[in-house]
C-alpha atoms as a PDB file:
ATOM      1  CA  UNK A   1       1.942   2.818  16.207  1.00  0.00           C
ATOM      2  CA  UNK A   2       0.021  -0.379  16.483  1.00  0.00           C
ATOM      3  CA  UNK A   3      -2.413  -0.826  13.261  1.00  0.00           C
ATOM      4  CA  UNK A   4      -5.816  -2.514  14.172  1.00  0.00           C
ATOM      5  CA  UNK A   5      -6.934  -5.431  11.761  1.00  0.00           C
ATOM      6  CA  UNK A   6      -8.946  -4.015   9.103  1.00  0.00           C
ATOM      7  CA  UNK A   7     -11.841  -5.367   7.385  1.00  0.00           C
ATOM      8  CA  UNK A   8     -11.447  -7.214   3.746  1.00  0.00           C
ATOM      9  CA  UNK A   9     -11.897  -5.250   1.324  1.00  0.00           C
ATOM     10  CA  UNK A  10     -12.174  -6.885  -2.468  1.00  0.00           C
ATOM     11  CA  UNK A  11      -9.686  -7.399  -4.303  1.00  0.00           C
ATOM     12  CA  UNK A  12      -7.409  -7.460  -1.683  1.00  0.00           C
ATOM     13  CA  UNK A  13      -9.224 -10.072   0.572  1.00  0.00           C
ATOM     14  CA  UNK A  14      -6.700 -12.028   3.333  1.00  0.00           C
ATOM     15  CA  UNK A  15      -3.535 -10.379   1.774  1.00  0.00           C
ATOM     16  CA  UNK A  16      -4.707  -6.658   2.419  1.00  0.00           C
ATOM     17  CA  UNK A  17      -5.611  -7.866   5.905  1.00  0.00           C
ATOM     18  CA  UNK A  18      -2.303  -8.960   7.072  1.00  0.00           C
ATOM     19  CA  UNK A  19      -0.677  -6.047   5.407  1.00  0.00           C
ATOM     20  CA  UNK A  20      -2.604  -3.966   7.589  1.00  0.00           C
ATOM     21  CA  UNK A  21      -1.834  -5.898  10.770  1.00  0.00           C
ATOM     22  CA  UNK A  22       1.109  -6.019  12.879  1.00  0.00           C
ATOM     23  CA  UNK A  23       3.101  -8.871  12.728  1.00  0.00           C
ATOM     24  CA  UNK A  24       2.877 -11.759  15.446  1.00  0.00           C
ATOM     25  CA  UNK A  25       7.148 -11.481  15.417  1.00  0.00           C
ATOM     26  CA  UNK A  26       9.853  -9.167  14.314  1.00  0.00           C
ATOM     27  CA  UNK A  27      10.851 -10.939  11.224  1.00  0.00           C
ATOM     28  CA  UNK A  28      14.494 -10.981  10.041  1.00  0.00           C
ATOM     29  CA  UNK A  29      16.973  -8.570   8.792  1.00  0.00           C
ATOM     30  CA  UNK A  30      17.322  -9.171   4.653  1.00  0.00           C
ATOM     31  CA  UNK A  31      20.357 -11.429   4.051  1.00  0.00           C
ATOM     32  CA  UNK A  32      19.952 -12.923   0.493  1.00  0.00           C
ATOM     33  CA  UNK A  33      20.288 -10.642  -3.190  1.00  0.00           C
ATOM     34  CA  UNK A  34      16.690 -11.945  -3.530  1.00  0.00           C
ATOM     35  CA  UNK A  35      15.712 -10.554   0.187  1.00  0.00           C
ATOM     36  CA  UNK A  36      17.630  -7.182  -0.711  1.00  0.00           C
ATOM     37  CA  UNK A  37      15.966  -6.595  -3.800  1.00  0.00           C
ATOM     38  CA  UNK A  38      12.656  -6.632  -2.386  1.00  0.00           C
ATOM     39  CA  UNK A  39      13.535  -4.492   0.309  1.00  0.00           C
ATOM     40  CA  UNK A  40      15.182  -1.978  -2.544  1.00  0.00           C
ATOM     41  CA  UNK A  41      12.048  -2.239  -4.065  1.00  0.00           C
ATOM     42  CA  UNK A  42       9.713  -1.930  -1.340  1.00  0.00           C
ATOM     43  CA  UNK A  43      11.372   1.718  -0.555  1.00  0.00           C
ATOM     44  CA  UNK A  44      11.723   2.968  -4.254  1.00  0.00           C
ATOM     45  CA  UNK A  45       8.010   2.394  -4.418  1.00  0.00           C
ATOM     46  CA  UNK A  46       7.485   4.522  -1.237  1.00  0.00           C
ATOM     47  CA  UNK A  47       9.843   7.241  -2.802  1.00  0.00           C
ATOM     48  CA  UNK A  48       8.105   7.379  -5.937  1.00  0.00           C
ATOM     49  CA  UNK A  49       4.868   7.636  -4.675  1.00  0.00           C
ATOM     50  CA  UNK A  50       4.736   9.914  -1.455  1.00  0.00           C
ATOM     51  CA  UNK A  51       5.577  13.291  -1.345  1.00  0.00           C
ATOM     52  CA  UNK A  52       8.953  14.427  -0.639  1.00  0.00           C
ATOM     53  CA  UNK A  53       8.760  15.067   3.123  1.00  0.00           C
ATOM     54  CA  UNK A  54       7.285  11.625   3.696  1.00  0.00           C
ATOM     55  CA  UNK A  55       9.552   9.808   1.853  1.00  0.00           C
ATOM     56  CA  UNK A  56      11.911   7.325   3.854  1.00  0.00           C
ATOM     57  CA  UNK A  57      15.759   8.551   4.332  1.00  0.00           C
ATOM     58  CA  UNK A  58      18.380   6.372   3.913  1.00  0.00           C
ATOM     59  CA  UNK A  59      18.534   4.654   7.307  1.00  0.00           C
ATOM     60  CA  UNK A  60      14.933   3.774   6.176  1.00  0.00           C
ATOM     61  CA  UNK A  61      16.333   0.325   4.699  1.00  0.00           C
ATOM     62  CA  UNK A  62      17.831  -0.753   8.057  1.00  0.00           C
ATOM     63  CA  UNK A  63      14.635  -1.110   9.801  1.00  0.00           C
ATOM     64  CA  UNK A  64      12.889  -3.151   6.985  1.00  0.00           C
ATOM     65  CA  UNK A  65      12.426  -6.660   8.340  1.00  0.00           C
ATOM     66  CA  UNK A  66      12.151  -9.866   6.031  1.00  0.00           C
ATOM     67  CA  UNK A  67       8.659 -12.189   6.788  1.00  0.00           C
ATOM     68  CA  UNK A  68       9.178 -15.020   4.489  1.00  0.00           C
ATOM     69  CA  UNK A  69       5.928 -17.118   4.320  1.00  0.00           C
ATOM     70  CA  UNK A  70       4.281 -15.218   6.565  1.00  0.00           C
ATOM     71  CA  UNK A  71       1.611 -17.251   7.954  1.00  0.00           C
ATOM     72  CA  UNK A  72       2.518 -19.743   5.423  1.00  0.00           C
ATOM     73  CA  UNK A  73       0.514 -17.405   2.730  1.00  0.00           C
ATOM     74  CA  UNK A  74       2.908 -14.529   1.606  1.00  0.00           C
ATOM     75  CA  UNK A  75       6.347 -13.234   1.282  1.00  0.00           C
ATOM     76  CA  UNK A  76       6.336  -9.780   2.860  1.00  0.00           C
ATOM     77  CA  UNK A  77       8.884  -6.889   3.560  1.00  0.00           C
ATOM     78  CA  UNK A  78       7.429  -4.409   6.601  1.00  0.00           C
ATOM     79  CA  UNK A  79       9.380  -1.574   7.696  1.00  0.00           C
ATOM     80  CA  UNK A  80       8.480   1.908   9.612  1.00  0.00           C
ATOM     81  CA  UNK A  81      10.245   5.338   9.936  1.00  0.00           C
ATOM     82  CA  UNK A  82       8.942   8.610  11.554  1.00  0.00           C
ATOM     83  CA  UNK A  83       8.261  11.815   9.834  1.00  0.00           C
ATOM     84  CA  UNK A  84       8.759  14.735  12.678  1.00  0.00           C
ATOM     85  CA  UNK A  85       6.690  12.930  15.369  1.00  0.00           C
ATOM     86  CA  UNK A  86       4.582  10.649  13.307  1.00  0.00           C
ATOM     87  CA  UNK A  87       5.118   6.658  12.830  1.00  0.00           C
ATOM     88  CA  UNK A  88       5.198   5.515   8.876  1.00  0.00           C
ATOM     89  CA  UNK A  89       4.401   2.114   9.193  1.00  0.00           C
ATOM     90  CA  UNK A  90       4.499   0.474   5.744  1.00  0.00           C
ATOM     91  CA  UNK A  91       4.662  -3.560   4.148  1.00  0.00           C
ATOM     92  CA  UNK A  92       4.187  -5.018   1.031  1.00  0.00           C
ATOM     93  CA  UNK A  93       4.268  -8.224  -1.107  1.00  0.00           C
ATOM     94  CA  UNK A  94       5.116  -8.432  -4.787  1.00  0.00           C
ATOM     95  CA  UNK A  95       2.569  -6.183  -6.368  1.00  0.00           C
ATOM     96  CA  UNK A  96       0.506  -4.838  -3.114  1.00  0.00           C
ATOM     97  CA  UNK A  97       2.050  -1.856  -0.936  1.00  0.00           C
ATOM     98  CA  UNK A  98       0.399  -0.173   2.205  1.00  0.00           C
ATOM     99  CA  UNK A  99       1.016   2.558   4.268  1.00  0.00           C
ATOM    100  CA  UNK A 100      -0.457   3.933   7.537  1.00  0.00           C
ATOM    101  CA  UNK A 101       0.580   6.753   9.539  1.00  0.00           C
ATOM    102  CA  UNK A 102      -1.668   9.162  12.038  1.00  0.00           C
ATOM    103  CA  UNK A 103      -4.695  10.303  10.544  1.00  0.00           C
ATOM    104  CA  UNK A 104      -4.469  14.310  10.304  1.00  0.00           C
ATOM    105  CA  UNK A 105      -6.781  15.703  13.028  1.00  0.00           C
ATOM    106  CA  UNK A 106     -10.117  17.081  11.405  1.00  0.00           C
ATOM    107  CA  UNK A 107     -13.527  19.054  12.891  1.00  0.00           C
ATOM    108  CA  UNK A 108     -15.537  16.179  14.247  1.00  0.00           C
ATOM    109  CA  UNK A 109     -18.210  16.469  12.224  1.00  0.00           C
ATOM    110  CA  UNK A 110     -15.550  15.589   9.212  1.00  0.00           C
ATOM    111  CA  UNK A 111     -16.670  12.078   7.935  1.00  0.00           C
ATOM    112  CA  UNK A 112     -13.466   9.466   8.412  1.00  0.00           C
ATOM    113  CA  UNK A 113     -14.152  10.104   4.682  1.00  0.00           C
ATOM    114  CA  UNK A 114     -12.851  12.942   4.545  1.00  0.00           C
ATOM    115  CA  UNK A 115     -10.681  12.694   6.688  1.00  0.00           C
ATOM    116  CA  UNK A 116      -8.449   9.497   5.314  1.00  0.00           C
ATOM    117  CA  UNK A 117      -8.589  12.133   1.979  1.00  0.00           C
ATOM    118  CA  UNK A 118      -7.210  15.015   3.811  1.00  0.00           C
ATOM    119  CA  UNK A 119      -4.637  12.328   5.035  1.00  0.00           C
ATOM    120  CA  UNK A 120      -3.605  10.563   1.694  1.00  0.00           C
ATOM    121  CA  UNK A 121      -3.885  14.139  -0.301  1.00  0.00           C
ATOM    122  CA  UNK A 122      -1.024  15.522   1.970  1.00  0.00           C
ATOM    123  CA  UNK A 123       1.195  11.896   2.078  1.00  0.00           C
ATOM    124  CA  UNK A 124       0.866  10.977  -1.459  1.00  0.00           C
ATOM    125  CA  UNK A 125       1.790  12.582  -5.096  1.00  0.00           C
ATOM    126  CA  UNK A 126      -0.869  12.399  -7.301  1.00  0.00           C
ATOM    127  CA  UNK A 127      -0.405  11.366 -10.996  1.00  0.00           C
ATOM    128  CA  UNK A 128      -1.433  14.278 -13.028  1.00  0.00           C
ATOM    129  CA  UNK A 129      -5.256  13.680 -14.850  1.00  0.00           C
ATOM    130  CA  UNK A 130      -6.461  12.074 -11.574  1.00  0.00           C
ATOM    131  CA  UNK A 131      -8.612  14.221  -9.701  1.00  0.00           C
ATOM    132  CA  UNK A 132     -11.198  12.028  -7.287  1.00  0.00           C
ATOM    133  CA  UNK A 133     -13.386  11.908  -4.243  1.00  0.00           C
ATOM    134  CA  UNK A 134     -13.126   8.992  -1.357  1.00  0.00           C
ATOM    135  CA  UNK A 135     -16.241   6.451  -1.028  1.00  0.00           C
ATOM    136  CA  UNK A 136     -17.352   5.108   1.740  1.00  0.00           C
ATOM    137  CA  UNK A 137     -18.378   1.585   1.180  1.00  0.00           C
ATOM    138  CA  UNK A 138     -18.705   0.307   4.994  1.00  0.00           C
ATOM    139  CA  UNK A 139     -17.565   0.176   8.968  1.00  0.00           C
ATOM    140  CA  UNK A 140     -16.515  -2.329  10.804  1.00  0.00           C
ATOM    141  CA  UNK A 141     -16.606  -1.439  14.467  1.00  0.00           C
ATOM    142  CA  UNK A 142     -14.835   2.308  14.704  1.00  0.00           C
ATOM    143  CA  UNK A 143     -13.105   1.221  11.173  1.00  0.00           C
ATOM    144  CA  UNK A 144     -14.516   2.968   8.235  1.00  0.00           C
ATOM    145  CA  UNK A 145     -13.330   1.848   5.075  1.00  0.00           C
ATOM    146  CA  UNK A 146     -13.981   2.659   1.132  1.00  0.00           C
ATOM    147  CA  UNK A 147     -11.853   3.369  -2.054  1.00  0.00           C
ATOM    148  CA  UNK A 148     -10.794   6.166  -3.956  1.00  0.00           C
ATOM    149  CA  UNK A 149     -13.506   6.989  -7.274  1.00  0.00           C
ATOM    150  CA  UNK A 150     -10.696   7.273  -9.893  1.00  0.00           C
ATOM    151  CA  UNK A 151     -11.987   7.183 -13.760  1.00  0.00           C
ATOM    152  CA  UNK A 152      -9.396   6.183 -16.240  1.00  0.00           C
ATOM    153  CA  UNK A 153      -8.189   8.996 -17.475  1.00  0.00           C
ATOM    154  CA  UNK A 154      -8.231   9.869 -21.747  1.00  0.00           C
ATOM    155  CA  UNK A 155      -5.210   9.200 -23.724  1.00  0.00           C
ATOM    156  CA  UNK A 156      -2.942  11.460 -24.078  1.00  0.00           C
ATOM    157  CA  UNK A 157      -3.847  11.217 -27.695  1.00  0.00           C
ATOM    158  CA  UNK A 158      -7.328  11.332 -27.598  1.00  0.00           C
ATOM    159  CA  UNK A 159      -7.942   8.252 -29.110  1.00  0.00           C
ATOM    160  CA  UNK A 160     -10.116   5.362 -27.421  1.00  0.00           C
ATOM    161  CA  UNK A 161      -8.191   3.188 -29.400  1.00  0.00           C
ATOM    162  CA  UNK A 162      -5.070   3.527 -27.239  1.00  0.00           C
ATOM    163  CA  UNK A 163      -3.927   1.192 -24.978  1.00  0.00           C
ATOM    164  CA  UNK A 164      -4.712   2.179 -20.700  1.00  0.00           C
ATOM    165  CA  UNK A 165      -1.645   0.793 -18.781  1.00  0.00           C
ATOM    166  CA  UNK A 166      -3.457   0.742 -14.765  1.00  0.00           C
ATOM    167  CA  UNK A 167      -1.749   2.728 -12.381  1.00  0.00           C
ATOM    168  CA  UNK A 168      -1.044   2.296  -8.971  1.00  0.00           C
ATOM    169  CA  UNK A 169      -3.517   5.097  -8.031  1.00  0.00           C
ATOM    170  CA  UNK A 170      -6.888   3.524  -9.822  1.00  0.00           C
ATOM    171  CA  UNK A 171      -6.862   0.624  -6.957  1.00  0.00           C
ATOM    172  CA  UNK A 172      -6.336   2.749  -3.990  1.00  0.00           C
ATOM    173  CA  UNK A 173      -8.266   1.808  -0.785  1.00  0.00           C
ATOM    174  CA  UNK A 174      -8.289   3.108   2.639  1.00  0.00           C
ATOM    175  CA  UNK A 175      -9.053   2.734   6.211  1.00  0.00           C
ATOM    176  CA  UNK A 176      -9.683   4.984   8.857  1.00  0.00           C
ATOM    177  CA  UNK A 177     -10.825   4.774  12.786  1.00  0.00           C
ATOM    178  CA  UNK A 178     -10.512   8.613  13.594  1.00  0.00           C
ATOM    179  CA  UNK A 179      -6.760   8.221  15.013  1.00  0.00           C
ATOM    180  CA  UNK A 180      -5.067   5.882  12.117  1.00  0.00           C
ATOM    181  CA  UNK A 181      -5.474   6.290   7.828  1.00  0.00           C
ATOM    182  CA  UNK A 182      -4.470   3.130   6.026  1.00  0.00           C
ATOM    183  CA  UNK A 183      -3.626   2.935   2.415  1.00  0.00           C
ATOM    184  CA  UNK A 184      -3.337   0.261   0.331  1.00  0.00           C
ATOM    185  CA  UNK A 185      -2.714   0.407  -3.754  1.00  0.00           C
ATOM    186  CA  UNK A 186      -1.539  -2.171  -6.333  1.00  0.00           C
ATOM    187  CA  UNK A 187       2.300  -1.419  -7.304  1.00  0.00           C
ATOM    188  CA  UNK A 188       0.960  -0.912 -11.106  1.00  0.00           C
ATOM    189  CA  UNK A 189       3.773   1.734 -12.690  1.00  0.00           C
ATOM    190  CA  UNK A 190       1.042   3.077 -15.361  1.00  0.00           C
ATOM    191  CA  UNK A 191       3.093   1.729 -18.568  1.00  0.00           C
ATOM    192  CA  UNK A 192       4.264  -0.995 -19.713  1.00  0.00           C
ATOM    193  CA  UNK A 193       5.633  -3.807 -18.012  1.00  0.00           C
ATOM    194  CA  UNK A 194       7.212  -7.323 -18.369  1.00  0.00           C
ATOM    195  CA  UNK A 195       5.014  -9.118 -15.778  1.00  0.00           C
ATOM    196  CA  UNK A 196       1.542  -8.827 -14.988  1.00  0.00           C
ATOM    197  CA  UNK A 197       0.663  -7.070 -12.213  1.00  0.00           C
ATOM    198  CA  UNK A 198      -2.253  -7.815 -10.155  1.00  0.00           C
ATOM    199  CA  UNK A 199      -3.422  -8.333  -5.769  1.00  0.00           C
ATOM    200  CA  UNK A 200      -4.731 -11.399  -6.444  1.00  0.00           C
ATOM    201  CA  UNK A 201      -2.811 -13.660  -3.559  1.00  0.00           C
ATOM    202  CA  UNK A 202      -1.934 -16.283  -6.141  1.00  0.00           C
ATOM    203  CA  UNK A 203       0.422 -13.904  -7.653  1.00  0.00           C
ATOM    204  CA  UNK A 204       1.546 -12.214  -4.068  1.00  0.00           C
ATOM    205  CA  UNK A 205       2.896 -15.514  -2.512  1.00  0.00           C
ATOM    206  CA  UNK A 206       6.050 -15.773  -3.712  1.00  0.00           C
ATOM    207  CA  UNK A 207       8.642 -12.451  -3.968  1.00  0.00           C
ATOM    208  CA  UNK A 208      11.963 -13.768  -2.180  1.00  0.00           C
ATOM    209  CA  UNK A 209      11.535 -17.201  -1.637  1.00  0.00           C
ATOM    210  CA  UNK A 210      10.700 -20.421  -4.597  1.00  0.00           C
ATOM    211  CA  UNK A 211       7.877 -22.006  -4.545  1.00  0.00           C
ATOM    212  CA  UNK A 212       8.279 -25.711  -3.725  1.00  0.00           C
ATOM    213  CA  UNK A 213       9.147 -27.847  -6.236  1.00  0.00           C
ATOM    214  CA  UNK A 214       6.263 -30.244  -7.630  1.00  0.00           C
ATOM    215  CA  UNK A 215       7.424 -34.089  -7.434  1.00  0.00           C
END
């Protein structure tokens, strides 16, 4: 399954764009600890965040492919299964993960709306608290695209006070032409963390490979 180019859509700007797009070659199979890691990575977060029977299996990991620098902007891991006769066609960088797959066929006079939610509501497991409708925000051609209306939800404790850790699910985004749903999400864990996670490309550009050295 080829995935058209989508249309920006803040904040992921040029990085959410060529996560969305097919690749211009077929990249290279992981070789380095640093190269393995990501790929490790990029398939736990795919575990942990789609439901069971669209989860990748473990031959999964040998069709991930390695773009280092691709287009000289971003270190990216891109891989792609299938789930019964469907094509999971996923990539990420450091802290940005997306997935498309066949949008799930709807009455026509669904909105791509609501269809991209009847997609991502049978692919992906919800946190618990988050209950949330898809918004439009534009179209692009036969693309529609929006974002998912997610409120923060209380703390546990009740208090204002208490600290809100962002989770992956609060920057979800989506495309849809009527034949392919895209998702897109920051890899935000919903707790506490070491580094600090965010799509801004900055951050994204380096995962496997070191920046280079200022003179």
């Amino acid at each position: 399954m080829s995935v058209t180019k989508p249309t920006q859509i803040p904040p992921y700007a040029d990085l959410g764009t060529l996560l969305m797009t097919a690749p211009a070659d077929k990249g290279t199979r992981p070789s380095s600890v640093q190269e393995k890691m990501a790929v490790n990575s990029h398939l736990s977060w795919l575990k942990a965040v789609l439901k069971k029977d669209f989860q990748p299996d473990a031959a999964a990991a040998s069709y991930c492919r390695i773009f280092a620098q691709e287009e000289d902007k971003f270190d990216i891991v891109r891989g792609g299964y299938m789930v019964d006769m469907d094509h999971m066609v996923t990539a990420s960088s450091k802290f940005v993960l997306s997935v498309s797959t066949t949008a799930i066929p709807v009455s026509s006079e669904v909105t791509p709306a609501k269809q991209a939610e009847a997609t991502a509501h049978a692919l992906f497991n919800w946190p618990p608290r988050t209950a949330a409708p898809f918004e439009e925000l534009g179209t692009d051609g036969n693309f529609h695209y929006g974002i998912r209306q997610v409120s923060k939800p209380m703390p546990l404790s009740g208090k204002s006070t208490e600290r809100h850790w962002p989770s992956w699910e609060e920057s979800f985004a989506w495309w849809c032409d009527g034949q392919t749903a895209s998702f897109i999400f920051t890899k935000a864990p919903g707790g506490p963390t070491q580094e600090v996670i965010t799509p801004g490309e900055d951050a994204n550009q380096y995962w496997f490979t070191s920046p280079p050295k200022s003179r």
